[in-house]
Every structure is written in C-alpha cells, then in structure tokens.
Protein backbone atom coordinates (compact mmCIF):
# COMPACT_ATOMS: atom_id res chain seq x y z
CA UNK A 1 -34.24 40.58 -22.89
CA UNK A 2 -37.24 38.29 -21.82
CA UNK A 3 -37.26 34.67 -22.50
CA UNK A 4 -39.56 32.97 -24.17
CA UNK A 5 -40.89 29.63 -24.42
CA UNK A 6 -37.97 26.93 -25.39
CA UNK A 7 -35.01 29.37 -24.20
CA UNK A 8 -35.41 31.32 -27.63
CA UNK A 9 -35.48 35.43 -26.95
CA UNK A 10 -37.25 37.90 -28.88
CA UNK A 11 -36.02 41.17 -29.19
CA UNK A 12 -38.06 44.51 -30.69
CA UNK A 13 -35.74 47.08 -32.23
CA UNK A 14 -36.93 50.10 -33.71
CA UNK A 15 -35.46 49.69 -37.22
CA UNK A 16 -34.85 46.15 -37.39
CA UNK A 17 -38.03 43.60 -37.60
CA UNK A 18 -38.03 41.15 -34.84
CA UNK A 19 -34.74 38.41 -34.58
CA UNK A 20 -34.84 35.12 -32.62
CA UNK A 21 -32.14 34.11 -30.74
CA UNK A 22 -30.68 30.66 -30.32
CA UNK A 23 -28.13 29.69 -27.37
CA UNK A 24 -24.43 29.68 -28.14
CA UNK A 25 -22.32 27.51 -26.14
CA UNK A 26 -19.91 24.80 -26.51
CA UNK A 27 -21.22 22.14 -28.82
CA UNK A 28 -21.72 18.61 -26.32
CA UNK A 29 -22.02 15.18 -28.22
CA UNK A 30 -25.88 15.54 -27.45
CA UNK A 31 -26.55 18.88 -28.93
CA UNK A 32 -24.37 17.53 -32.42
CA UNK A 33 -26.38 14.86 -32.17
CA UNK A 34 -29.49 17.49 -31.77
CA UNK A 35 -28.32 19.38 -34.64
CA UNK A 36 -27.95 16.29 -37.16
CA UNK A 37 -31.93 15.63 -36.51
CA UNK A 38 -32.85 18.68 -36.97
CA UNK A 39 -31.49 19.97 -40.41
CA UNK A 40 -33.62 20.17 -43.31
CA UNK A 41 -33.90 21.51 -46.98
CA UNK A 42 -33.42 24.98 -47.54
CA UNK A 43 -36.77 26.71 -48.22
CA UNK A 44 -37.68 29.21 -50.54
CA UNK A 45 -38.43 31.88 -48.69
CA UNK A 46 -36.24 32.15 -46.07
CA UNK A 47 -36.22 34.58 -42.82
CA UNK A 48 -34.06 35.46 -40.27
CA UNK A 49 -34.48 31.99 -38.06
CA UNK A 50 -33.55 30.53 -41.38
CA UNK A 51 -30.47 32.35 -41.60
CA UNK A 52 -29.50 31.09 -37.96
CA UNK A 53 -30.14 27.59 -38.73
CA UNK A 54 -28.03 28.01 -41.97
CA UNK A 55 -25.57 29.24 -39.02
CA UNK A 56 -25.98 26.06 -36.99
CA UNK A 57 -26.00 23.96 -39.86
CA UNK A 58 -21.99 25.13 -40.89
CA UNK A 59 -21.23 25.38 -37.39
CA UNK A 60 -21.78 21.32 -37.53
CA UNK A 61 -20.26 20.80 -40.79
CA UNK A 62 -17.10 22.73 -40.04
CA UNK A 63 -16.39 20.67 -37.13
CA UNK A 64 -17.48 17.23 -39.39
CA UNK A 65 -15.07 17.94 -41.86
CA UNK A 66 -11.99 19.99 -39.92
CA UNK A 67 -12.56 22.70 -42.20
CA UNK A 68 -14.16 25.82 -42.71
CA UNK A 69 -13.72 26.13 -46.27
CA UNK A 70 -16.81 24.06 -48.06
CA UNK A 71 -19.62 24.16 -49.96
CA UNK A 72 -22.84 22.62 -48.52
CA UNK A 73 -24.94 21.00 -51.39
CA UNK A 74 -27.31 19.56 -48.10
CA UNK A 75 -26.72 15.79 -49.08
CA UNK A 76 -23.22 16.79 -50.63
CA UNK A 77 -20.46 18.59 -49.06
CA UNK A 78 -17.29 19.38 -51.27
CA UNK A 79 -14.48 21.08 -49.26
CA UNK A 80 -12.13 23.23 -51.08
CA UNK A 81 -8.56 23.23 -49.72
CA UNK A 82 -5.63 22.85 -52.23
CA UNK A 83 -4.19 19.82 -52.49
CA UNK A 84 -6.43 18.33 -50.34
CA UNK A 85 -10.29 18.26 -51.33
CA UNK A 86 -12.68 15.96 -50.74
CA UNK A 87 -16.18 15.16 -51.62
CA UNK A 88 -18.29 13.82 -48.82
CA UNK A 89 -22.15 12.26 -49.04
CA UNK A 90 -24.46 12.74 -45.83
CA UNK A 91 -27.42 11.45 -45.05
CA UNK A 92 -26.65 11.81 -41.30
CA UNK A 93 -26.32 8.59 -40.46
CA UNK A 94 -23.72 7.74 -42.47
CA UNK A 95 -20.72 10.14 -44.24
CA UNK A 96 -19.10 8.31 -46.77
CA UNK A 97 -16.23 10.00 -48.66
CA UNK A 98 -15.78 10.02 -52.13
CA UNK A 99 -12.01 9.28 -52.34
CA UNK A 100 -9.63 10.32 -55.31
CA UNK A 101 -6.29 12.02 -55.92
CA UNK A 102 -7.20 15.52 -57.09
CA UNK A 103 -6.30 19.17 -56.61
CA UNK A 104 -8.92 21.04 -55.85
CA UNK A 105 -12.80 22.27 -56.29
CA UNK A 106 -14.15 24.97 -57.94
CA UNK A 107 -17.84 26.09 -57.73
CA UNK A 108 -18.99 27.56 -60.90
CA UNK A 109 -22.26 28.68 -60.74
CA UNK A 110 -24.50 26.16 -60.05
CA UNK A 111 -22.53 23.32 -60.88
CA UNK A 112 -18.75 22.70 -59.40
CA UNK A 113 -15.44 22.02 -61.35
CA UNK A 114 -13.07 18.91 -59.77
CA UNK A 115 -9.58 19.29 -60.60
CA UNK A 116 -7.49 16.17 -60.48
CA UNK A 117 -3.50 15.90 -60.77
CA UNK A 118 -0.69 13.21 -60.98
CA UNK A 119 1.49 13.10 -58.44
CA UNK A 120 5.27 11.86 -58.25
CA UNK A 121 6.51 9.15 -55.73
CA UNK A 122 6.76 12.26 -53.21
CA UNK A 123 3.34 13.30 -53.56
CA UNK A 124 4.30 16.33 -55.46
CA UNK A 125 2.38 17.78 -58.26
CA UNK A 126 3.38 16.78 -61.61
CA UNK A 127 3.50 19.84 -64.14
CA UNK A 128 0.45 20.18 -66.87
CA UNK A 129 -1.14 16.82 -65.31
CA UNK A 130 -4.40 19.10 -64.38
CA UNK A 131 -7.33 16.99 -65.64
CA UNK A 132 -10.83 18.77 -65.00
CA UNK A 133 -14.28 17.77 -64.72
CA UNK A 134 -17.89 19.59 -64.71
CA UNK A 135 -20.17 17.81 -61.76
CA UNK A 136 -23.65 18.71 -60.71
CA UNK A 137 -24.48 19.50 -57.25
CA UNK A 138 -25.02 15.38 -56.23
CA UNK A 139 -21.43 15.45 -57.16
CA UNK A 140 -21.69 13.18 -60.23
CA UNK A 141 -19.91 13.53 -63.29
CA UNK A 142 -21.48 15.75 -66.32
CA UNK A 143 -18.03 15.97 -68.42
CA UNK A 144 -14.68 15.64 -68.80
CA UNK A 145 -13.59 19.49 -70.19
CA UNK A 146 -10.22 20.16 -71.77
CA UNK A 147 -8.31 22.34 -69.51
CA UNK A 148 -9.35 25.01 -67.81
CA UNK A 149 -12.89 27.44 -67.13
CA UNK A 150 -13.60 30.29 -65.64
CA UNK A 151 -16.93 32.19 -65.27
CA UNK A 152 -17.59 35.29 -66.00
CA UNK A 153 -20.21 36.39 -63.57
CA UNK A 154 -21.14 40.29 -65.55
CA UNK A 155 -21.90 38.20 -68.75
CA UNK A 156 -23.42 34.54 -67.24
CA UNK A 157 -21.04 32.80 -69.36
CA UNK A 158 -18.42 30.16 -68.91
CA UNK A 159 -15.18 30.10 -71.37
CA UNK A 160 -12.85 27.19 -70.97
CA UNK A 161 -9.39 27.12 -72.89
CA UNK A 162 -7.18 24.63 -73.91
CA UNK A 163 -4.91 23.95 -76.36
CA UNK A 164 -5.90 21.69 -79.18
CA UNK A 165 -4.31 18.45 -80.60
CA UNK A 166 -2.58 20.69 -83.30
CA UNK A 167 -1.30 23.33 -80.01
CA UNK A 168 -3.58 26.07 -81.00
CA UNK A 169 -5.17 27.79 -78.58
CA UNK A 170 -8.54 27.82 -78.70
CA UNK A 171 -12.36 28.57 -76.26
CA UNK A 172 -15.90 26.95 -75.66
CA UNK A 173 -18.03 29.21 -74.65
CA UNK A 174 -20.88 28.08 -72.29
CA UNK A 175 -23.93 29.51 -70.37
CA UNK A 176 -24.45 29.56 -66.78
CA UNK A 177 -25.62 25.79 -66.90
CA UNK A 178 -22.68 24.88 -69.07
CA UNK A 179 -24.56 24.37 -72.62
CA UNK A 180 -22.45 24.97 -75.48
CA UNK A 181 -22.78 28.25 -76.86
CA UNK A 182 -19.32 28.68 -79.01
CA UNK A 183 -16.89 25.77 -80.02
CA UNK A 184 -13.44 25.76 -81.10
CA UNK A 185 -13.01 29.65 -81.44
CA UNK A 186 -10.20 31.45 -81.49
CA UNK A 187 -9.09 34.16 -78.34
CA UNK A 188 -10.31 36.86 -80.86
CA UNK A 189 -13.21 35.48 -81.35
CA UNK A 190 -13.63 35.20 -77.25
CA UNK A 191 -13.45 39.17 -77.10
CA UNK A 192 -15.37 39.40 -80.54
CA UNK A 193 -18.60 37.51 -78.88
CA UNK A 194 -18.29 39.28 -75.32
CA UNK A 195 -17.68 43.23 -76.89
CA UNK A 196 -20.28 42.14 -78.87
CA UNK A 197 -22.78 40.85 -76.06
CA UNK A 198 -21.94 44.15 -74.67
CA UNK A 199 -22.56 46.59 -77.31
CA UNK A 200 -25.02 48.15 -75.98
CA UNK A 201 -23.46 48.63 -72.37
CA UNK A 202 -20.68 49.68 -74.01
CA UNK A 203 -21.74 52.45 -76.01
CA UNK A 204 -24.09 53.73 -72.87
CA UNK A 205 -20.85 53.53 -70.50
CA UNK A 206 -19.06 55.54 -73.50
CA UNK A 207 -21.35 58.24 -73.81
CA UNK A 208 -21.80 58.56 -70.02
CA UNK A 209 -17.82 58.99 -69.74
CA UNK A 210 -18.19 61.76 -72.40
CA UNK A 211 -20.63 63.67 -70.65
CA UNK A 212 -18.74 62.93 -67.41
CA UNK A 213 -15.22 64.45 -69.05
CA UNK A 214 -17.29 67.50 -70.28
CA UNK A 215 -18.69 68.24 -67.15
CA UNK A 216 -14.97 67.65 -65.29
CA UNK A 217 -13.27 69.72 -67.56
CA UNK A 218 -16.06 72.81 -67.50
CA UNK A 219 -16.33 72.40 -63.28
CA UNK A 220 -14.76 74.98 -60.69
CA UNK A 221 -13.56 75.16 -57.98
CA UNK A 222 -15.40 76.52 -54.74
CA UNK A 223 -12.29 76.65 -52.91
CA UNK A 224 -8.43 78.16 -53.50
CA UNK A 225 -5.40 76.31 -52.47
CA UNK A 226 -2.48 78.16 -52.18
CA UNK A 227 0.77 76.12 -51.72
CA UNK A 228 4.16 77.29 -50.72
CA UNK A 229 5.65 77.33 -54.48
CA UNK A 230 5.75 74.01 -56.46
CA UNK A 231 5.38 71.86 -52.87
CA UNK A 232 2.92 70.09 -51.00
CA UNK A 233 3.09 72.59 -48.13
CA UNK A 234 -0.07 74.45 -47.49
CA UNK A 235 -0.34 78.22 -47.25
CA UNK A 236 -4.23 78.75 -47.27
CA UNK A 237 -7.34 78.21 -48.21
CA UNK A 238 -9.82 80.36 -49.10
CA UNK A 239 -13.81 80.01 -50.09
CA UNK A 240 -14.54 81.80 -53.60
CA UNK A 241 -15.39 85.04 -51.67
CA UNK A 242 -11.80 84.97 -50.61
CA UNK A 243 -12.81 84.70 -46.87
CA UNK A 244 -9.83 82.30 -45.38
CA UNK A 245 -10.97 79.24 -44.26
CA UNK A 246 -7.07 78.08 -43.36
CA UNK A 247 -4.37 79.78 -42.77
CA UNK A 248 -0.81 78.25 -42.06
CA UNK A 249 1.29 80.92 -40.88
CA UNK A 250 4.86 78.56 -40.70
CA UNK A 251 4.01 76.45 -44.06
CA UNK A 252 4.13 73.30 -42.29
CA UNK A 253 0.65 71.58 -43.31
CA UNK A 254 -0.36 69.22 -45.98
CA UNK A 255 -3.29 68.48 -47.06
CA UNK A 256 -3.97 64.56 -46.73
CA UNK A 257 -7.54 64.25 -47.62
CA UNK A 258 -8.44 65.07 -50.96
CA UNK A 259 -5.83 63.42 -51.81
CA UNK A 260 -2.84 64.28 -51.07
CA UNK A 261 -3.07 67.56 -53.07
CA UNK A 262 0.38 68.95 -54.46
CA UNK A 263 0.15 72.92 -56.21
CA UNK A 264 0.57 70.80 -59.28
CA UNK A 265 -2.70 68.43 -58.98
CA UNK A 266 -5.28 70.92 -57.70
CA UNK A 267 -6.84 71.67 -61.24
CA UNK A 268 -6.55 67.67 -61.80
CA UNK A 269 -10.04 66.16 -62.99
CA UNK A 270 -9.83 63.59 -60.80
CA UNK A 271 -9.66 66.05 -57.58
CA UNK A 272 -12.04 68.66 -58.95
CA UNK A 273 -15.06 66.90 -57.41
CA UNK A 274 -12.93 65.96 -53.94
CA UNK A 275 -11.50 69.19 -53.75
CA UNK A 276 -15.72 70.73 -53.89
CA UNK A 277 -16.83 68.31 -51.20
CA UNK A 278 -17.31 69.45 -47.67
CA UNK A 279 -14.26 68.36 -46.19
CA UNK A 280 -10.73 68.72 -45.65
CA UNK A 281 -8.28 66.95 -43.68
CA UNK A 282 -4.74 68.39 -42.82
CA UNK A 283 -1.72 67.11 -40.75
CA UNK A 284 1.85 67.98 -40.05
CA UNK A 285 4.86 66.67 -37.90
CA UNK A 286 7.82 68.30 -36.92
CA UNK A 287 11.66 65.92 -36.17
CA UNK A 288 10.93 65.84 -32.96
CA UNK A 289 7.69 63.63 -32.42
CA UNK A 290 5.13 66.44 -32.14
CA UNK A 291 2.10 65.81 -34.94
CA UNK A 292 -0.81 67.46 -35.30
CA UNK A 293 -4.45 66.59 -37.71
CA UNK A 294 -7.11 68.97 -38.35
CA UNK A 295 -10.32 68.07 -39.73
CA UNK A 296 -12.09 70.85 -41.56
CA UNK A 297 -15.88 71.11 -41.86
CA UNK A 298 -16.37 73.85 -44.82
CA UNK A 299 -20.52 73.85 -44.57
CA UNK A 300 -19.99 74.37 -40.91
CA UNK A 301 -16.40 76.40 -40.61
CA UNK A 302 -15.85 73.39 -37.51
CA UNK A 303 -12.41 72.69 -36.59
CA UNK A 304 -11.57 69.55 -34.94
CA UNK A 305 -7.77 69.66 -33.77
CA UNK A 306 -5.68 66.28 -32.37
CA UNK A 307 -2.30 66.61 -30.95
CA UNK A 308 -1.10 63.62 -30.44
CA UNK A 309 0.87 60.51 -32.38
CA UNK A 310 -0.96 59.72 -35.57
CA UNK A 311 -0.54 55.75 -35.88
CA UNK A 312 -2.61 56.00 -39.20
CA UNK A 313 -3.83 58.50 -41.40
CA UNK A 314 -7.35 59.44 -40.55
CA UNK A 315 -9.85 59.02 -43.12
CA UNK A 316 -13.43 60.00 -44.05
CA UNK A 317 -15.77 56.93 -45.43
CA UNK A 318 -18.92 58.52 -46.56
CA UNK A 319 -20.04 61.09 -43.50
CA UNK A 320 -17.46 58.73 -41.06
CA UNK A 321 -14.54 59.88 -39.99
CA UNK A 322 -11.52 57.47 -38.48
CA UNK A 323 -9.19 58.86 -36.48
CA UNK A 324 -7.16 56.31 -34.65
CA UNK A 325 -5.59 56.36 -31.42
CA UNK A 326 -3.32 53.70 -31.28
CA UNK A 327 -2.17 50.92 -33.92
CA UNK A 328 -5.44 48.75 -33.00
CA UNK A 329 -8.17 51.29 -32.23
CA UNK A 330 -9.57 54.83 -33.55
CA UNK A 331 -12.11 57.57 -32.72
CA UNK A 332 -15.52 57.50 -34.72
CA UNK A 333 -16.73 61.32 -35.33
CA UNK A 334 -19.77 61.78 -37.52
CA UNK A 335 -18.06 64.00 -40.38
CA UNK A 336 -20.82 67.01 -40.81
CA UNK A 337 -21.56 67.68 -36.96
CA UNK A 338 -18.20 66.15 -35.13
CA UNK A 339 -20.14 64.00 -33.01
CA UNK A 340 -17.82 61.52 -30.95
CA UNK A 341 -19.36 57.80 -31.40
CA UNK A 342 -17.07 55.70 -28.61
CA UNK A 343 -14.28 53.85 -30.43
CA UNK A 344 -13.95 51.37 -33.50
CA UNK A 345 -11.94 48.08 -32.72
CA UNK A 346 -13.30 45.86 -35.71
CA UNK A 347 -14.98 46.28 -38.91
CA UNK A 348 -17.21 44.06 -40.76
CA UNK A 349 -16.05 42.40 -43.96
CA UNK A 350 -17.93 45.52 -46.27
CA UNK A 351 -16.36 48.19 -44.21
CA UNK A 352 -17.43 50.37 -47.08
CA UNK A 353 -21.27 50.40 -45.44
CA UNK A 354 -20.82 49.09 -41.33
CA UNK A 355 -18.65 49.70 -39.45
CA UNK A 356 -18.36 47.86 -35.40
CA UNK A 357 -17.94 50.92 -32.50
CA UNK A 358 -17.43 49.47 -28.97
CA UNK A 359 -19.09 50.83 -26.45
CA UNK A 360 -18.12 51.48 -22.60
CA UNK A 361 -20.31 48.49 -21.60
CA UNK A 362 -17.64 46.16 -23.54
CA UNK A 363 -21.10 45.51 -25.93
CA UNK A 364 -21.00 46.60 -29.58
CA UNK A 365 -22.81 48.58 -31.75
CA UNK A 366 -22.92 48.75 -36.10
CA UNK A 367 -23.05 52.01 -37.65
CA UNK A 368 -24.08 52.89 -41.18
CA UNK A 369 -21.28 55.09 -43.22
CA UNK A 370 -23.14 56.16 -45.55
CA UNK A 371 -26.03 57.70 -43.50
CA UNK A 372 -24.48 57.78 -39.88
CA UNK A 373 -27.73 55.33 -38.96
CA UNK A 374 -26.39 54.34 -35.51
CA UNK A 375 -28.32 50.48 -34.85
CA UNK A 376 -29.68 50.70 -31.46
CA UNK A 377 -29.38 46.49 -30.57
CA UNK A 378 -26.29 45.98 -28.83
CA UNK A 379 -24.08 42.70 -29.07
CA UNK A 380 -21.02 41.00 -27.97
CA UNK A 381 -19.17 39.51 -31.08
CA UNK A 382 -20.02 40.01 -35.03
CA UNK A 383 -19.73 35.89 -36.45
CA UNK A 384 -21.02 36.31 -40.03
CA UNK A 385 -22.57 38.66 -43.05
CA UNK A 386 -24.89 36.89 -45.38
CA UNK A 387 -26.32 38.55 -48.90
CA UNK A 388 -29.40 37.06 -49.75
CA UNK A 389 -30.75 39.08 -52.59
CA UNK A 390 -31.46 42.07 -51.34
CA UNK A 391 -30.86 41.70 -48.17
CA UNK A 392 -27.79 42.08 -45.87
CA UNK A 393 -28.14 39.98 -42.94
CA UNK A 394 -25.64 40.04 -40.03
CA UNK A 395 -25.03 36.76 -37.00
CA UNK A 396 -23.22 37.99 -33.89
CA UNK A 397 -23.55 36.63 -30.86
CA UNK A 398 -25.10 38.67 -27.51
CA UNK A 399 -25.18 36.97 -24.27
CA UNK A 400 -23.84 33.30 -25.51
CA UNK A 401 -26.82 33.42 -28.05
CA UNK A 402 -26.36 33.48 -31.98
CA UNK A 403 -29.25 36.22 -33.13
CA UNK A 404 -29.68 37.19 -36.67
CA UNK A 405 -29.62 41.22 -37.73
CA UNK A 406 -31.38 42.45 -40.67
CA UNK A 407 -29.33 45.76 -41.69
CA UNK A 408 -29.92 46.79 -45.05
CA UNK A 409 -32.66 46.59 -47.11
C-alpha cells in the first residue's frame, strides 16, 4: 500500500470502490483527547470514511462508559446492561450521568423504553415492581406506559399490555412514533387488527403455498435411492437413465446431505427439491476409528473422497462446501468445480453470505457463498459488519489500520 498525505492509505480493488484507512493502535490520552474534538453529527449521506469514524467514535465510547453494549444518540448515550443501565449526557467536556434505580433500556424504534424496579434492602428485584417509560432520543420523558411494549418491526407497530384496574387484560396499539392507534382492546382484538393489516399478504402468501404444494406433490425425482430395506444405509444411486452414480458394495454409507435421507423420507416434499439439486454428500465409520466422506458432484460425476476423522459434519452453504479438519478449522472447496480455497478459521456474523478463509500469509480473505466471489483485498482481523440500507459494509483491520469494505450491494 502507498501512503498518502496525513498517514491515511488508499487502496484500489477491483470490485470494491476505493476505502481509506485510518491507523489502529493503542488509544494514548492524546489521541482520546484527539478523538473527542473531532466527532461530529452523523450526515446524511454517509460513505465509507463515515463508517470508520462511526468506528472510532464507539471505540471511544466503549472505553468512556466500560461497556460495549450502548446506544449512541451523539449528545445521549444510554447503555443497556441488566440491572445496571445508565443514561449519560456528553457534550465532551463534561459527562454527566443521569442517575436512577432502574432495570434496563430498551430501544424501540426511534424512541427508547426505561424500565425502572424496586429493590429490597439487598438490592434484589422486587416481583411486578417494573414501572416503564417512553423517552425520546435527548432522553427526556414522553410517558409513563402501563406495563410492558414490544414492537413489531413486519407491521411498524407498537402493542403494550397490561392489566387494567379491573385485572383484565387488555393492548394499546401504537405506530412507529408511539401515537395511539388502538386503546383498551382486548388480545382478540390485537390479532383481529394485525390479520387484518395483513390481509392482503396473507392471502398472496396463501395462494403462493398452494401453488408451491401443487408443484411439490406433481415433482420427480431425477435421481433413485436405493436403501438397504427400511434403513438409512445406502445401496445406490442411480440418474433416471439408470446409469449408477453410487454404488456401496458393503451397505455401510449414509447419506448426510440432503438430509439425512432414510428409504422412508425420499418421496418426502420437503426433500424432493434437495434430493434434485446437484449434490450429495455421504459418510460412514466403522468401531474402530476409520471414517470416510464423499462429496458427490452429479452435473460433473466428481468425486471428492476424505479419509480421515470427521470432527463435524461437512456441509454445503450455497456453492460452499465445509469440510473441517480439526474441531477449530475446515477445508473451503467451491461445490460445482472442487476447487480448494486455503482454510476457514472464522466466519462473519451472516455466515449465510461471507465467509473468512485464511490464507498461508497469516492475512485473510472474505468469500461470497452464494456466488463463490473470492474478494481480492487481504486483511488481518474482521472488527465489525454494518447494514446501512442497502449496503453491507465490513471494518477489519490490515496492518494496525481500521479500513472500511464495501461487500454487497
């Protein structure tokens, strides 16, 4: 990498726009100091340097308040542990904390729910002494509400329940910014309002199963599965031609991915569609230690055979296979082609899409399940994922500097 003016890097990649880079070492009294000056309002429009100042900017605030778990209202900062939250005001000259006995914080939204409790002469938690309250971002208090809320993110609506001064139970149902939309309804009426807000989804995600269960029920299957009688041992598999694609001559195999397929489950709905996929993965292991896995390319007729001790199952996300070699670390093969990609030590928090492979350098590398897009940037540590709309932004850290990684669109 080539530095640039003010020890900030640039690095070109050929699928991710350009990313600044920002030193990463120990914070010093001075550089705190640094950091306090130099935070501002969130923009609008923010880019990846905004993201890494957002980074700097918890970095600071985790170490202010000895926690990791807060919400960062700029000017207001309410940490969230049980038992023992606090709400602190910053103008960065002064922190002043806002100091009262209460349980906990919720964010709901936009706005934030405070949860306060009587305690006993032990500092226990008296039963049913919950007392909440709706406060805007600045911390200050909108309402007192009756007992508790939850939001219901599909639907933008808040429903708080309580019991009532005659011990009925009833709702109030709110929008997104907590004004009153129902009052003093009954549970019924709760499910009434939201199966009615969702009629129409409803009836679409009815008629879509429909279809779905029709086409199920009239699919079939490319592939036979013969099983040694009413077990889970495998005898073959053929193609609908009848050309054997498997053969296991001692009955010793089963057939792990789809599934875990039994003779009885093969004409299943729910394994019709696995079962037609490209893909099989088979294993056995005998009383004395010795374990074999197979994976089974059908587009290709590829065979990829491991003899050795199987700490895990291995398993296919989207055109990924996992194989793993030891109760920490696995093999990376790209599914359609078998194509070895190093090892995988750590995955990111939506394994589902990345996944971290470690390279022989000791550097890392993400790579895409879904369309085996290998990221060419290499890095030592992954810190952080963001979602920002639609973006998916990764922080890791590459050379003792933070850099921010743009990975999906």
């Amino acid at each position: 990498m080539n530095a640039i003016e003010n020890n900030v890097n640039t690095i070109n990649t050929v699928d991710w726009k350009k990313i600044d880079t920002w030193k990463l070492d120990q914070y010093s009294s001075d550089e705190k100091s640094e950091l306090i000056d130099n935070f501002s309002k969130l923009p609008e429009n923010m880019d990846n340097q905004n993201f890494i100042d957002r980074y700097k900017r918890e970095q600071y605030i985790s170490w202010l308040v000895k926690t990791s778990s807060f919400y960062d209202e700029w000017d207001t900062i309410f940490t969230a542990r049980s038992f023992d939250s606090k709400i602190l005001k910053i103008n960065w000259d002064d922190i002043r904390e806002i100091w009262e006995q209460y349980y906990d914080i919720k964010k709901m939204w936009n706005l934030y729910v405070w949860i306060k409790v009587d305690i006993d002469h032990n500092w226990w938690k008296k039963d049913w002494t919950e007392k909440y309250s709706l406060l805007a971002k600045d911390w200050n208090k909108i309402r007192d509400m009756k007992w508790d809320v939850y939001f219901r993110e599909d639907d933008n609506i808040i429903i708080e329940s309580y019991l009532n001064d005659k011990k009925e139970k009833k709702a109030n149902i709110y929008d997104a910014d907590f004004n009153i939309i129902k009052k003093e309804i009954t549970k019924d009426d709760v499910r009434d309002y939201i199966n009615d807000l969702n009629k129409d989804r409803n009836l679409k995600l009815a008629e879509d199963g429909k279809k779905n269960q029709e086409r199920l029920n009239n699919m079939k299957l490319k592939f036979n599965i013969n099983f040694q009688w009413e077990t889970h041992f495998l005898k073959t598999i053929t193609n609908i031609n009848w050309d054997i694609i498997f053969d296991s001559k001692w009955w010793k195999y089963n057939i792990v991915l789809p599934n875990w397929l039994y003779s009885s489950t093969i004409n299943d709905n729910r394994n019709k569609e696995a079962i037609n996929k490209w893909i099989f993965i088979i294993t056995w292991a005998d009383n004395y230690g010795e374990q074999e896995e197979l994976f089974i390319n059908t587009n290709t007729d590829k065979i990829l055979k491991f003899k050795d001790y199987i700490w895990h199952t291995t398993f296919l996300k989207w055109n990924v296979m996992k194989h793993f070699i030891n109760s920490n670390d696995s093999e990376l093969y790209n599914a359609k082609t078998w194509e070895k990609l190093w090892k995988s030590t750590t995955e990111l928090a939506n394994e589902h899409n990345f996944q971290f492979i470690s390279l022989d350098d000791w550097k890392y590398q993400l790579v895409e399940n879904k369309t085996w897009t290998v990221k060419q940037q290499k890095f030592d540590n992954y810190i952080k994922r963001y979602d920002e709309w639609d973006r998916k932004i990764v922080i890791v850290e590459n050379n003792w500097e933070i850099e921010t990684i743009e990975i999906q669109k």
